[in-house]
Structure formats: structure tokens, C-alpha cells
N, C-alpha and C. Protein backbone atom coordinates (compact mmCIF):
# COMPACT_ATOMS: atom_id res chain seq x y z
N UNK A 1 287.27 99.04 83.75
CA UNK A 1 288.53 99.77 83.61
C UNK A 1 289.56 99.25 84.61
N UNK A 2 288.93 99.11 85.70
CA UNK A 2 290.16 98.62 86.81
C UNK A 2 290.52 97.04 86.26
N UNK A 3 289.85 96.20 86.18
CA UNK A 3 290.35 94.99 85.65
C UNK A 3 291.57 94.75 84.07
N UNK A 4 291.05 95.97 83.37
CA UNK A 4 292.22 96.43 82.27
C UNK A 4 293.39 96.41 83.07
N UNK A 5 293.42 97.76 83.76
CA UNK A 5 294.49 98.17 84.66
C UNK A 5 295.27 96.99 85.60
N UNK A 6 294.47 95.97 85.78
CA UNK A 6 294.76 95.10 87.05
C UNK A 6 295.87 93.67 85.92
N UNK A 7 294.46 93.85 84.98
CA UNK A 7 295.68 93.07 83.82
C UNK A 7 296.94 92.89 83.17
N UNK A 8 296.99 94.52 82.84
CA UNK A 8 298.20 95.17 82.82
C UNK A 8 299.42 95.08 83.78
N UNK A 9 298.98 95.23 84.55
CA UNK A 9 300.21 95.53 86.01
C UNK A 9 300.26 93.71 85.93
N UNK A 10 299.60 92.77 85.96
CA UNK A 10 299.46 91.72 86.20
C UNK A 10 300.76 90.81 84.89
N UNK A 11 300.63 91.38 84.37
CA UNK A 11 301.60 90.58 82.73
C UNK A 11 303.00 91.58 83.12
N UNK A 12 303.08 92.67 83.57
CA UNK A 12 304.38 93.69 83.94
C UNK A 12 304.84 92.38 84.78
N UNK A 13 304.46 92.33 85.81
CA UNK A 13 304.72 91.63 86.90
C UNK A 13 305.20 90.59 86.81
N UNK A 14 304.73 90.07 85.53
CA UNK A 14 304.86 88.16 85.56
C UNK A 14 305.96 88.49 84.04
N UNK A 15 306.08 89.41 83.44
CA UNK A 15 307.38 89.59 82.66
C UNK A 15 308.40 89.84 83.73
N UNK A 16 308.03 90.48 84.73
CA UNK A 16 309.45 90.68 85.78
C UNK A 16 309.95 89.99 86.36
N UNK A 17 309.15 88.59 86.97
CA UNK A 17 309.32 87.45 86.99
C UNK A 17 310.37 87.15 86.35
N UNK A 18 310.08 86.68 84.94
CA UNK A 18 311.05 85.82 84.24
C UNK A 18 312.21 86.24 83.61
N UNK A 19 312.08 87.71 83.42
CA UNK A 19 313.40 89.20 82.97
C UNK A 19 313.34 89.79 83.91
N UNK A 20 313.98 89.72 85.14
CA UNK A 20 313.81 91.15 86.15
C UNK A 20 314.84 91.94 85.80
N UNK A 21 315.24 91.84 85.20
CA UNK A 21 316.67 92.85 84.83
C UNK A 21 316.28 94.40 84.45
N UNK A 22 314.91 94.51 85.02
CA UNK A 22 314.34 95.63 83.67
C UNK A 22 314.15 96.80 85.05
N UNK A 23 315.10 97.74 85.40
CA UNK A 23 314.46 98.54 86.86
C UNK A 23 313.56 99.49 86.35
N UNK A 24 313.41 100.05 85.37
CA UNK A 24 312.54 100.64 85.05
C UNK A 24 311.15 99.81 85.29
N UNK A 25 311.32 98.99 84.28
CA UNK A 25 310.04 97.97 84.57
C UNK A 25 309.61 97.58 86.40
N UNK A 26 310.80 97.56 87.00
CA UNK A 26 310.18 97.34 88.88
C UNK A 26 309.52 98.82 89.55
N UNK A 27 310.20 99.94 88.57
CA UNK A 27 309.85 101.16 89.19
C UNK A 27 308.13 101.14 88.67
N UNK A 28 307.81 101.15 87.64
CA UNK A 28 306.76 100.91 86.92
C UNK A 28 305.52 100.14 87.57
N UNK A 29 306.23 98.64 87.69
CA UNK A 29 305.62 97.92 88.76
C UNK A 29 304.89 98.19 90.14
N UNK A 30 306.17 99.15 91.37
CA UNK A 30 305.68 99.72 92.76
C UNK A 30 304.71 100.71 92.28
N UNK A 31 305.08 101.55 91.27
CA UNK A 31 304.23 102.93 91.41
C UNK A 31 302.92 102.28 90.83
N UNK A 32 302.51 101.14 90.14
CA UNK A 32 301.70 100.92 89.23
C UNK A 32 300.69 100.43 91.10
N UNK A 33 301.15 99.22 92.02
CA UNK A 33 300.65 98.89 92.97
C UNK A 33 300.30 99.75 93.50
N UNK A 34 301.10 101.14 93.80
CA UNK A 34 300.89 101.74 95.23
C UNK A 34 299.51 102.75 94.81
N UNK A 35 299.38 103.15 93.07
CA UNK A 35 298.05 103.80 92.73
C UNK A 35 296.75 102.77 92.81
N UNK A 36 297.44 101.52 92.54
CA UNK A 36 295.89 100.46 92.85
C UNK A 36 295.72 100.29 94.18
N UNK A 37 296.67 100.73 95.38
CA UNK A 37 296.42 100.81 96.19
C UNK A 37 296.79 99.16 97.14
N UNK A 38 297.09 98.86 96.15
CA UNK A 38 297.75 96.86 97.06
C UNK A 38 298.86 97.35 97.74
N UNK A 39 299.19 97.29 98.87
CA UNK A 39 300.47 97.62 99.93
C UNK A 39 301.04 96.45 99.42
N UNK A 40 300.39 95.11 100.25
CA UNK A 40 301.18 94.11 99.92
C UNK A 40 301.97 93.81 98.70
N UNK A 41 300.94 93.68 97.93
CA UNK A 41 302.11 93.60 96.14
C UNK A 41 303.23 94.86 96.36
N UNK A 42 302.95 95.75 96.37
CA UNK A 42 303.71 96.75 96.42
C UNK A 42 304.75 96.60 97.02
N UNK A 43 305.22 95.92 98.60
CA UNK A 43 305.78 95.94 99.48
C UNK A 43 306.65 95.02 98.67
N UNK A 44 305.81 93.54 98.13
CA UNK A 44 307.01 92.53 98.10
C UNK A 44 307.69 93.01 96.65
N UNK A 45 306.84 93.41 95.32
CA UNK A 45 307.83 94.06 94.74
C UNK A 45 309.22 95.16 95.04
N UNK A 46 308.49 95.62 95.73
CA UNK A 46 309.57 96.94 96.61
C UNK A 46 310.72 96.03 97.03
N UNK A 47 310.40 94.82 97.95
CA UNK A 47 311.62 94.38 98.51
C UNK A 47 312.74 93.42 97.54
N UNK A 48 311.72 93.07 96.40
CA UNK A 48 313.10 92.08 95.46
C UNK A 48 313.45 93.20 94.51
N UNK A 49 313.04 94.32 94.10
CA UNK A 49 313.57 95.29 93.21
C UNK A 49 314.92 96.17 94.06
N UNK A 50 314.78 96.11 95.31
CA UNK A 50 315.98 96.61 95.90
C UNK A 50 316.83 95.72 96.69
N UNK A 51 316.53 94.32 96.75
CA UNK A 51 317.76 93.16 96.98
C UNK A 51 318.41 93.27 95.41
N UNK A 52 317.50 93.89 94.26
CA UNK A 52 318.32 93.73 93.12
C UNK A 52 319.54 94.57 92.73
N UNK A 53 318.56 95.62 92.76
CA UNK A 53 319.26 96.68 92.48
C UNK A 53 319.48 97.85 93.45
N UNK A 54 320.18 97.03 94.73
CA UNK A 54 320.81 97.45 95.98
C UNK A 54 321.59 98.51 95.91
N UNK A 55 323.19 98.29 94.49
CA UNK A 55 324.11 99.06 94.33
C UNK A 55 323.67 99.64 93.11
N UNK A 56 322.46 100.55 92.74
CA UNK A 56 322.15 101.30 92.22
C UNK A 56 321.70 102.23 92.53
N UNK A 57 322.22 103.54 92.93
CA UNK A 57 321.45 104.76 93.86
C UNK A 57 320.34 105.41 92.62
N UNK A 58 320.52 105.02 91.95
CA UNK A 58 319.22 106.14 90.40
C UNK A 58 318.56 105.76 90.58
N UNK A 59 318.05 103.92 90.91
CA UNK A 59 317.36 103.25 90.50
C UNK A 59 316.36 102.93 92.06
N UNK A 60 317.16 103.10 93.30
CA UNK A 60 316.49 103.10 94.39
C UNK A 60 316.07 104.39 94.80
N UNK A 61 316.34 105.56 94.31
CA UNK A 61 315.70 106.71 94.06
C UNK A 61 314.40 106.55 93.52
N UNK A 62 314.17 106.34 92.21
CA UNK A 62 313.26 106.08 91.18
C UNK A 62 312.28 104.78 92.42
N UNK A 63 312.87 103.90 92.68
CA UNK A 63 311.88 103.27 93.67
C UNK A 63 311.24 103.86 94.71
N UNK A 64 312.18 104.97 95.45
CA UNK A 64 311.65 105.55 97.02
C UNK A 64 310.04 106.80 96.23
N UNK A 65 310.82 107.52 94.90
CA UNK A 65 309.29 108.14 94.52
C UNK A 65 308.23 107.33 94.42
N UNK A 66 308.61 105.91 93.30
CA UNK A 66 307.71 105.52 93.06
C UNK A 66 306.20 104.54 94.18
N UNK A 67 306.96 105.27 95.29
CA UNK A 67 305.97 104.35 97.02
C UNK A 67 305.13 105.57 96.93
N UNK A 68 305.67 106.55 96.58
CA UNK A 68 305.33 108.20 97.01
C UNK A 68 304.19 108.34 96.10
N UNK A 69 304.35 107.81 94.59
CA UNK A 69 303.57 108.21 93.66
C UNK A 69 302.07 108.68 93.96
N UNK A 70 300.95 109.59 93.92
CA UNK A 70 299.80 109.76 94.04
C UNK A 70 298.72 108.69 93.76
């Protein structure tokens, strides 16, 4: 099951890569890391999803829960 899961987040990730335009998809992304528990992935997604979308307060909201997520 975790390797499903790890797959998943793994193809999100590497679509965000090549379309990052998607903040939903980065919010998706942190909260998806911070339940598998990777800081690191988590961290460096965290930091290019908000060099992105810096002048978006909804969207760096939606990021600050998604560190929080359970």
C-alpha cells in the first residue's frame, strides 16, 4: 500500500515538475509528503510552491495547512 501511495505522490511530483502552474496540485503535493512523513521532500516542495506562488495569499494559506495536515 505505501509503495501505491509513494507512486502516486511520485508522478504528482514529476507532473509538477514539468506544469507547476497547478497550486492546488503543490498543495496536494506538501500535504501528500508531510502524511508520508518525508520533511525533506516536503520542505523543498514547500519552498518552490511559495517562490511561486509568493503573491498569492489563498494559495500560501492552503500551503501553511497543508505542513499542518495530520
Amino acid at each position: 500500500m505505501q509503495a501505491a501511495v509513494r507512486g502516486m505522490v511520485d508522478k504528482l511530483a514529476a507532473r509538477l515538475a514539468s506544469s507547476p502552474d497547478d497550486p492546488d496540485g503543490w498543495v496536494r503535493l506538501v500535504r501528500s509528503y508531510t502524511v508520508l512523513g518525508d520533511a525533506k521532500a516536503r520542505d523543498a516542495a514547500l519552498a518552490t510552491a511559495r517562490a511561486r506562488f509568493k503573491d498569492r495569499p489563498e494559495v500560501m494559506s492552503a500551503l501553511d495547512a497543508a505542513v499542518k495536515a495530520p
